[in-house]
N, C-alpha and C. Protein backbone atom coordinates (compact mmCIF):
# COMPACT_ATOMS: atom_id res chain seq x y z
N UNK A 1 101.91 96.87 102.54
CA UNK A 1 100.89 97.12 101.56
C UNK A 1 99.90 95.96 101.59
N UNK A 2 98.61 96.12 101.99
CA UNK A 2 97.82 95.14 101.72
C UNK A 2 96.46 94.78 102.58
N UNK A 3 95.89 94.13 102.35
CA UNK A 3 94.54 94.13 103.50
C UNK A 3 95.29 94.09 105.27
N UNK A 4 96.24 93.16 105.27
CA UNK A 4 96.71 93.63 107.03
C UNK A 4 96.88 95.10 107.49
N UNK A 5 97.37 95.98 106.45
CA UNK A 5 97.71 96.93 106.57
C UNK A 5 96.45 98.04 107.00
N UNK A 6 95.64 97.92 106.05
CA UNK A 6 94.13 98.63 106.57
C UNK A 6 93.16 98.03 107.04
N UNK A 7 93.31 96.77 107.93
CA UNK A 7 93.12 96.42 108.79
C UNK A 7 93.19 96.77 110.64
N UNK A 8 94.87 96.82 110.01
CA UNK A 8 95.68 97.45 111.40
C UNK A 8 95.48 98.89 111.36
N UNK A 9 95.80 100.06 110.51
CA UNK A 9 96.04 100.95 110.44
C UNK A 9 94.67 101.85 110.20
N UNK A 10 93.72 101.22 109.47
CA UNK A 10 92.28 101.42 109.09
C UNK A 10 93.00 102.78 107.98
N UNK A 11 92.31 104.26 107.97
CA UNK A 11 92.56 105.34 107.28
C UNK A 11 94.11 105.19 106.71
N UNK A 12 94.65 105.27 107.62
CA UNK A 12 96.25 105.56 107.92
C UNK A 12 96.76 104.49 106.78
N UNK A 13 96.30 103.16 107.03
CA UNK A 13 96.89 102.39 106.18
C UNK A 13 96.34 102.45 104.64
N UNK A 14 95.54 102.42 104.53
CA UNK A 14 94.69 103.02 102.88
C UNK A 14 95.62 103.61 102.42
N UNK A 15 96.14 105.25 103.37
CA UNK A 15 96.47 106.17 102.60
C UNK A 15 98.44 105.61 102.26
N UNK A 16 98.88 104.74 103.04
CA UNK A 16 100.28 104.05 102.64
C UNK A 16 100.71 103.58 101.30
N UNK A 17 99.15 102.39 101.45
CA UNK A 17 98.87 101.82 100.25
C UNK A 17 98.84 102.49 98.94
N UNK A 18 98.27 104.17 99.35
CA UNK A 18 98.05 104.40 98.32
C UNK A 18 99.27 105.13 97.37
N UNK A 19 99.92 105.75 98.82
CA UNK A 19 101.03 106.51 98.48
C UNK A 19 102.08 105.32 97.42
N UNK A 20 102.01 104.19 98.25
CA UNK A 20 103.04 102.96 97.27
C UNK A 20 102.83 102.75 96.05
N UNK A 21 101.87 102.70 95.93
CA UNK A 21 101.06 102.79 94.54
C UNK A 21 101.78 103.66 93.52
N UNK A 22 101.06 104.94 94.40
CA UNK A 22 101.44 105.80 93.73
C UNK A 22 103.22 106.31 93.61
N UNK A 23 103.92 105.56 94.06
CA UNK A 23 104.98 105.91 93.79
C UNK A 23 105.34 104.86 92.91
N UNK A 24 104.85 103.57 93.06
CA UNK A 24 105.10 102.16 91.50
C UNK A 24 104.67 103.22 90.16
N UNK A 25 103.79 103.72 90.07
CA UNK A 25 103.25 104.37 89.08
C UNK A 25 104.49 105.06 88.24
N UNK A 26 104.65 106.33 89.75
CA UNK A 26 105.87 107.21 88.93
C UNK A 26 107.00 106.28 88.82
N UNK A 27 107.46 105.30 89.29
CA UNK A 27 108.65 104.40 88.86
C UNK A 27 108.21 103.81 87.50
N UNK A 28 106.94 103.12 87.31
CA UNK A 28 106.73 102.98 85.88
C UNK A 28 106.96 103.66 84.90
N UNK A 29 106.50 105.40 84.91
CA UNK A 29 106.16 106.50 84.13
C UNK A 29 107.81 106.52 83.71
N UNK A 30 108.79 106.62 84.40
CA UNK A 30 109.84 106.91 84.59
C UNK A 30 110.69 106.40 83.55
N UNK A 31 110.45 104.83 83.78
CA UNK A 31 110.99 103.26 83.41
C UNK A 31 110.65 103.60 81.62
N UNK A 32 109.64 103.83 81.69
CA UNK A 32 109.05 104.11 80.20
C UNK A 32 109.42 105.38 79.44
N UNK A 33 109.76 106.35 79.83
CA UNK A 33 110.16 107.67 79.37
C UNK A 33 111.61 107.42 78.91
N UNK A 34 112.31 106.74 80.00
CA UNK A 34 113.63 106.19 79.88
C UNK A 34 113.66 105.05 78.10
N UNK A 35 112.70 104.24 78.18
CA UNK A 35 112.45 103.11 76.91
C UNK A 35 112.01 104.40 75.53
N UNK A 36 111.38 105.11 75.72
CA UNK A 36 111.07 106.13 75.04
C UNK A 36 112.43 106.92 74.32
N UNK A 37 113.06 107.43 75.16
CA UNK A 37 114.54 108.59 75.10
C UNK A 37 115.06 107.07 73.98
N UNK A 38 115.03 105.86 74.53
CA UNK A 38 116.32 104.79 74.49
C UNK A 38 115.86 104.39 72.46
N UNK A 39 114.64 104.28 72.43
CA UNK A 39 114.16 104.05 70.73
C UNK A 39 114.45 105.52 70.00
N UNK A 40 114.27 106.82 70.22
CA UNK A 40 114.28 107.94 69.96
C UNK A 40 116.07 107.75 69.30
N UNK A 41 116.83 107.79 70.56
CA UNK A 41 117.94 107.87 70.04
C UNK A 41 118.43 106.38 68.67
N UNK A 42 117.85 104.93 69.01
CA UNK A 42 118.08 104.43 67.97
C UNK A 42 117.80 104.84 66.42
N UNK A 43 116.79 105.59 66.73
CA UNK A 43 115.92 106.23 65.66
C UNK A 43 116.91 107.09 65.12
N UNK A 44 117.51 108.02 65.93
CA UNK A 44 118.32 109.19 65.48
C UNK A 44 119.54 108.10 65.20
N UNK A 45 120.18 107.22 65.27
CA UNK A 45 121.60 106.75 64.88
C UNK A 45 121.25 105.37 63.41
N UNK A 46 119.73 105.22 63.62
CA UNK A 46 119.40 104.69 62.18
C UNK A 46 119.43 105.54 61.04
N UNK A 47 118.71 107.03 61.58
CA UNK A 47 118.70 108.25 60.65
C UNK A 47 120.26 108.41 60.19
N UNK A 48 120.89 108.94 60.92
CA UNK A 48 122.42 108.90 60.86
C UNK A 48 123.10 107.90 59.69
N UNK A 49 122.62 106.59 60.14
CA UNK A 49 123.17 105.37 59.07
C UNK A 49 123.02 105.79 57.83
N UNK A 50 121.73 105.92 57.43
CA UNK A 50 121.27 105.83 56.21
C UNK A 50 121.80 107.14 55.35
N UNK A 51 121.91 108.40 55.96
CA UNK A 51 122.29 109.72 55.69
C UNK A 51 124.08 109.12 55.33
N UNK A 52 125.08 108.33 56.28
CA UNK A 52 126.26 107.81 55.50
C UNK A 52 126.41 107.36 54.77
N UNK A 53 125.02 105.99 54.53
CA UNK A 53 125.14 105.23 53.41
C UNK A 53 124.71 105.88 52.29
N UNK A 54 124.13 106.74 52.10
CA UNK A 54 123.49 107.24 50.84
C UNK A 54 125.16 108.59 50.57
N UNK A 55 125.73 108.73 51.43
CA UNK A 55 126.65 110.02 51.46
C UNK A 55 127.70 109.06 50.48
N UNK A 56 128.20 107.69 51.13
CA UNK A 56 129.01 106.78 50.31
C UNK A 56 128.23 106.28 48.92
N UNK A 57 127.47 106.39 48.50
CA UNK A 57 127.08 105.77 47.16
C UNK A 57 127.11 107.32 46.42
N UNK A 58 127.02 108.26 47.24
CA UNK A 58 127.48 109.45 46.16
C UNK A 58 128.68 109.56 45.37
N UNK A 59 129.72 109.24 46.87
CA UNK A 59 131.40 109.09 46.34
C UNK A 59 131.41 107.83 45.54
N UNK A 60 131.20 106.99 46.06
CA UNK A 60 131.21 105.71 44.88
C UNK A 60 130.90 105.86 43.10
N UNK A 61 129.63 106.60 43.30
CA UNK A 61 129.58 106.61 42.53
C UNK A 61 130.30 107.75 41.15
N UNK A 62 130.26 108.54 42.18
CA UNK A 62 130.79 109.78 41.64
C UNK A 62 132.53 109.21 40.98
N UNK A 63 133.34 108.24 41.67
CA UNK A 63 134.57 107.64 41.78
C UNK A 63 134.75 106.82 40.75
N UNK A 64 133.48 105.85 40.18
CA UNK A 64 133.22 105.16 39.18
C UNK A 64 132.91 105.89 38.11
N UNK A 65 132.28 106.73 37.90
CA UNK A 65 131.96 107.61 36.51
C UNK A 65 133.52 108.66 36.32
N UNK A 66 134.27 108.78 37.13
CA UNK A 66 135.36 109.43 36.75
C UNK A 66 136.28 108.32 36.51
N UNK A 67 136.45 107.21 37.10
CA UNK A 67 137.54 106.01 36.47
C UNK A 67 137.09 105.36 34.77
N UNK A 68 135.62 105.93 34.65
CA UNK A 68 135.30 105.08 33.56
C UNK A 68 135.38 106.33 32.57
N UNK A 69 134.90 107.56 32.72
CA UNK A 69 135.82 108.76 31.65
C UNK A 69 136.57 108.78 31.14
N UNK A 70 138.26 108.51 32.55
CA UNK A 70 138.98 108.89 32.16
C UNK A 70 139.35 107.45 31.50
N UNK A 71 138.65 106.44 31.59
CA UNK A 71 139.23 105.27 30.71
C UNK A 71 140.34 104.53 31.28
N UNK A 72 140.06 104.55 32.75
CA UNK A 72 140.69 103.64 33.68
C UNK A 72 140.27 102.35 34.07
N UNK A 73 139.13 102.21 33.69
CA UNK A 73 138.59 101.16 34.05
C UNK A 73 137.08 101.14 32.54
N UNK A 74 136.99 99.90 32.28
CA UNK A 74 135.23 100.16 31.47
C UNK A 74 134.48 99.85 32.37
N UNK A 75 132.81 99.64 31.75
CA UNK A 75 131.94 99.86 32.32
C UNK A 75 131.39 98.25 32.97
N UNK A 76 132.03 97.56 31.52
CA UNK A 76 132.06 95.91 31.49
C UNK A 76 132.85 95.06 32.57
N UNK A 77 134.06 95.67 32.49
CA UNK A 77 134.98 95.26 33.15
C UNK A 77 135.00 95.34 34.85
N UNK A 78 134.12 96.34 34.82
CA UNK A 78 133.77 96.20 36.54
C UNK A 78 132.49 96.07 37.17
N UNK A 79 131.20 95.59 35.97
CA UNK A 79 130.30 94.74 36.50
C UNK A 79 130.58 93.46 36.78
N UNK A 80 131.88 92.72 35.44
CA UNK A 80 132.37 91.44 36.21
C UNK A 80 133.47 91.59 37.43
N UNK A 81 134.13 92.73 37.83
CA UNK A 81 134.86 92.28 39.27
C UNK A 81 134.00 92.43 40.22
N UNK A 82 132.81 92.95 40.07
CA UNK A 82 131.95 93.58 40.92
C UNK A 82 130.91 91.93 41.29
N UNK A 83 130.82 91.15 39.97
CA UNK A 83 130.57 90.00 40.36
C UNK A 83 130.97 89.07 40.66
N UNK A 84 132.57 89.05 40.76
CA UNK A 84 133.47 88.27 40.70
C UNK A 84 133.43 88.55 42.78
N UNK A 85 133.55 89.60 42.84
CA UNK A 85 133.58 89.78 44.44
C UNK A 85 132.71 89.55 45.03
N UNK A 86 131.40 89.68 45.02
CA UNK A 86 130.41 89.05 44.98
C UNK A 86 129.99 88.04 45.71
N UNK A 87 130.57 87.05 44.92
CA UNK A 87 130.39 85.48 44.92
C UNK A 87 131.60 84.59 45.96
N UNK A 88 132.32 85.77 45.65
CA UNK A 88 133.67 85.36 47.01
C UNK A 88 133.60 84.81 48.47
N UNK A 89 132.00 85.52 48.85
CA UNK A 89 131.94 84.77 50.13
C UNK A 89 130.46 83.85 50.04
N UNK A 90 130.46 83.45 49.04
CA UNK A 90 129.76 82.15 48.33
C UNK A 90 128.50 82.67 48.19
N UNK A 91 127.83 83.53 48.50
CA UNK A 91 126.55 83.85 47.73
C UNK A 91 126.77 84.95 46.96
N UNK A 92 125.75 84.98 46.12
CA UNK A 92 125.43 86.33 44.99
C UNK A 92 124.48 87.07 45.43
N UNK A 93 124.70 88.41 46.12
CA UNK A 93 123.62 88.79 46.95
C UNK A 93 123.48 90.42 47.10
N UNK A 94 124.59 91.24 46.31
CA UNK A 94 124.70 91.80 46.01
C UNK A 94 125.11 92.84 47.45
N UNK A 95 125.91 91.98 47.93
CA UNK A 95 126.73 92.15 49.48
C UNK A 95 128.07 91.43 49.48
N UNK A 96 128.94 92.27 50.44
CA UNK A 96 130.56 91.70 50.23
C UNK A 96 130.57 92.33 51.38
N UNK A 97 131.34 91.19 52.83
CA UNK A 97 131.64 91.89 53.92
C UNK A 97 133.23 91.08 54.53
N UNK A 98 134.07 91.05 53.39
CA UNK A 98 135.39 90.40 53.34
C UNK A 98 136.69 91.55 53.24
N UNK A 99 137.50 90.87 53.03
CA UNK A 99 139.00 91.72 53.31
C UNK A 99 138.41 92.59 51.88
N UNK A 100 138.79 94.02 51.83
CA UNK A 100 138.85 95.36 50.85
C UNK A 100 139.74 94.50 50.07
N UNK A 101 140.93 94.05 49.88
CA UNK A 101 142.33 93.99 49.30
C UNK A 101 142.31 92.43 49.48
């Protein structure tokens, strides 16, 4: 590929050049469709996330308004374990990623 080439080759070599080209191109097009599919699907397994996380704050919550009915727990009593856990892995952040138990 390159001025030696249509130098030596004159027509013949142009059209090499061009073909190479044109095949970097479709290897680009390719490369990128591939980066395309590859965000698409992050997209679809972020969608996914958020559709669990919102599925678990249903049960949660749904789990908490029946412990506090039936008078298994108050309402008081488990904003402080809720802050008490909290703080367990030294910030207050309204995140806990420690042992369940």
């Amino acid at each position: 590929m390159g001025w030696g080439r249509t130098l030596l080759l004159g027509d013949i070599g142009n059209r090499l050049d061009i073909e190479d080209t044109e095949r970097e191109i479709g290897e680009l097009k390719r490369s990128m469709r591939g980066a395309f599919r590859k965000d698409m699907s992050q997209d679809e397994k972020i969608e996914a996330l958020i559709a669990d996380n919102a599925e678990l704050k249903l049960y949660l919550a749904s789990l908490v308004r029946l412990l506090v009915k039936h008078g298994t727990i108050a309402p008081e009593e488990l904003r402080e374990i809720v802050e008490k856990v909290d703080a367990e892995d030294g910030r207050i952040d309204g995140k806990y990623g420690g042992e369940m138990l």
